[in-house]
Protein backbone atom coordinates (compact mmCIF):
# COMPACT_ATOMS: atom_id res chain seq x y z
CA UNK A 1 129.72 110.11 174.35
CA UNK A 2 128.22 112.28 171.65
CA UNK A 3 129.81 109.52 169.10
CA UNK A 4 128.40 106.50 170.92
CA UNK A 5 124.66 108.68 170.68
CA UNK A 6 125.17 108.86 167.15
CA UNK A 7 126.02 104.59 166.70
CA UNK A 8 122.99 103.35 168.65
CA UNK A 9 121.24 106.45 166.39
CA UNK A 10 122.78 105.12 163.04
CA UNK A 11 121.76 101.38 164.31
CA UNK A 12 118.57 102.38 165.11
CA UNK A 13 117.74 103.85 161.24
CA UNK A 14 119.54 100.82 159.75
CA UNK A 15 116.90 98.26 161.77
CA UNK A 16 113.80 100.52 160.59
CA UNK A 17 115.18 100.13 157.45
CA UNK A 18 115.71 97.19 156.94
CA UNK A 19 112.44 96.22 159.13
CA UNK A 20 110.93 98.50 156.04
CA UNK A 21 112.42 96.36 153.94
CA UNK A 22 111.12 93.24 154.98
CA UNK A 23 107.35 94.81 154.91
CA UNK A 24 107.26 95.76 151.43
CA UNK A 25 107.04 92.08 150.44
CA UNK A 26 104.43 91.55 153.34
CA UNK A 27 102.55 94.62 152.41
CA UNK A 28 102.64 93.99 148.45
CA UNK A 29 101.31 90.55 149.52
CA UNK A 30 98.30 91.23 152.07
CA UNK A 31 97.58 94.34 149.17
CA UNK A 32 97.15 91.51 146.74
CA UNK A 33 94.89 89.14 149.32
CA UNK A 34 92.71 92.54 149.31
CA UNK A 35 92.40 92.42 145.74
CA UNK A 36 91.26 89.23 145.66
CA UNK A 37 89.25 89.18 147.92
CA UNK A 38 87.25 91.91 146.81
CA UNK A 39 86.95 90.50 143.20
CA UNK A 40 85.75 87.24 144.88
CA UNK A 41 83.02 89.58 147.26
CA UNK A 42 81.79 91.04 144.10
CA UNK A 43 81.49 87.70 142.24
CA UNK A 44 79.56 86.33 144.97
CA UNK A 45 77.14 89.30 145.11
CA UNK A 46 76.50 89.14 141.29
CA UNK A 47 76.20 85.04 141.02
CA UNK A 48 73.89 86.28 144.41
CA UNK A 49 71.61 88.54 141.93
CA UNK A 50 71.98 85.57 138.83
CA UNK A 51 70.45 82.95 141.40
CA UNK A 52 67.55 85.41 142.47
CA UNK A 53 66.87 86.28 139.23
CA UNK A 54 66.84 82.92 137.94
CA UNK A 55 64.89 81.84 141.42
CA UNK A 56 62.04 84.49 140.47
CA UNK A 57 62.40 83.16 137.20
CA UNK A 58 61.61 79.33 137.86
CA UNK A 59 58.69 80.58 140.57
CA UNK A 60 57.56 82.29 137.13
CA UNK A 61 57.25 79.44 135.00
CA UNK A 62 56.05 77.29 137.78
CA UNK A 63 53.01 79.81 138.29
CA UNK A 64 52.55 79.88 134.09
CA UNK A 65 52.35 75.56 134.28
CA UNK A 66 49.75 76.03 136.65
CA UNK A 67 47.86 78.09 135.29
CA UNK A 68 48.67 75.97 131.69
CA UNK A 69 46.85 73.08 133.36
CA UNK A 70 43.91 75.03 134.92
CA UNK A 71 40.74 75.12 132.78
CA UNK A 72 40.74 78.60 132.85
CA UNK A 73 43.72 78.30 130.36
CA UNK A 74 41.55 75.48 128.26
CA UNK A 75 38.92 77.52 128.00
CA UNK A 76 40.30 80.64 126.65
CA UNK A 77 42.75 78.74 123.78
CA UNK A 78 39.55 76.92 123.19
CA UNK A 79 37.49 79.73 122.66
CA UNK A 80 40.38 82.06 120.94
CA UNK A 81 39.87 78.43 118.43
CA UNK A 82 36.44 79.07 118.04
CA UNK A 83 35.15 76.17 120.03
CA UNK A 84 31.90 76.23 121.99
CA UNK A 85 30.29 74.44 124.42
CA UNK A 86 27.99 72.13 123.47
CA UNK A 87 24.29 74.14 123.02
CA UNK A 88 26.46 77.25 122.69
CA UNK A 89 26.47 79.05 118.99
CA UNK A 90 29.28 80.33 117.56
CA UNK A 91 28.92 83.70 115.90
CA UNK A 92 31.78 84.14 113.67
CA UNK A 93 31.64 86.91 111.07
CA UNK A 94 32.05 86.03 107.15
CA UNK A 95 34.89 88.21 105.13
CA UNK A 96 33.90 89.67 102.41
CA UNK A 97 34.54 87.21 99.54
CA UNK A 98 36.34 90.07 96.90
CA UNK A 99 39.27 89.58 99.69
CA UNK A 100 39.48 86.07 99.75
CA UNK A 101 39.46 85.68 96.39
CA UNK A 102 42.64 87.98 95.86
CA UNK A 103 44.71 85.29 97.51
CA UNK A 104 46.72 87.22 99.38
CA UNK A 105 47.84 89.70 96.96
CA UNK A 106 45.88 92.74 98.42
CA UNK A 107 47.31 94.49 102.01
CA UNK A 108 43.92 93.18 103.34
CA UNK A 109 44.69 89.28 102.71
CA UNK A 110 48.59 89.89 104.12
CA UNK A 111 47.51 90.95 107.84
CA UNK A 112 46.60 88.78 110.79
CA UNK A 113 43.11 87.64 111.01
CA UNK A 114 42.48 88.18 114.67
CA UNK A 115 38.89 88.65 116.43
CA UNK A 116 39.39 92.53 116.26
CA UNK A 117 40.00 92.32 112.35
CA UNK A 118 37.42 89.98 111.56
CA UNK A 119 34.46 91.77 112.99
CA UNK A 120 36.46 95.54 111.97
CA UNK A 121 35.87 94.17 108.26
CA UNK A 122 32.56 92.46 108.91
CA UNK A 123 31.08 96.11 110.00
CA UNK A 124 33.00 98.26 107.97
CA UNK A 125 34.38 96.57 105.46
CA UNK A 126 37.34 98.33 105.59
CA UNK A 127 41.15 98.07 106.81
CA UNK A 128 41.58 99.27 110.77
């Protein structure tokens, strides 16, 4: 009797075994559908951020042609032109003429002329 206990025993660990067997394949394969799937979760979340960004992006530039076309927008490239209405008078101050005669040779004639330079020299006569 003892022997027969020890067959269906020994039968037993050969079917787990070779039931184990079998799974390794299944395993290795459902371990690789995880992979996969992950790597396709994480592409989706960062082509997710790419489209928000470049949604924010287009409300952006939608917001800046707007505002391109508004005469708000005119106005101030007209005046940063030095334009004025008509009966307005443009007060624009005169260089001193030593620095435009240097032709651009002096540090003076090499930086920007903006508003904030043009009036810094017209009062002090001086670099900022």
């Amino acid at each position: 009797m003892a022997s027969r206990w020890r067959q269906v025993i020994h039968f037993k660990h050969v079917w787990l075994f070779g039931l184990a067997l079998a799974a390794l394949p299944l395993l290795g394969a459902f371990n690789a559908r995880l992979a996969v799937t992950r790597q396709l979760l994480e592409d989706e979340a960062r082509l997710q951020r790419a489209i928000d960004y470049e949604r924010s992006r287009a409300q952006r530039l939608d917001d800046y042609e707007r505002y391109a076309g508004s005469d708000a927008y005119v106005e101030g490239w007209a005046r940063r032109a030095r334009m004025v209405r008509p009966g307005e008078i443009a007060v624009v101050p005169v260089m001193p003429s030593d620095v435009e005669e240097q032709g651009g040779s002096s540090e003076v004639a090499r930086l920007p002329r903006d508003h904030v330079f043009e009036w810094w020299a017209a009062f002090f006569a001086d670099l900022p």
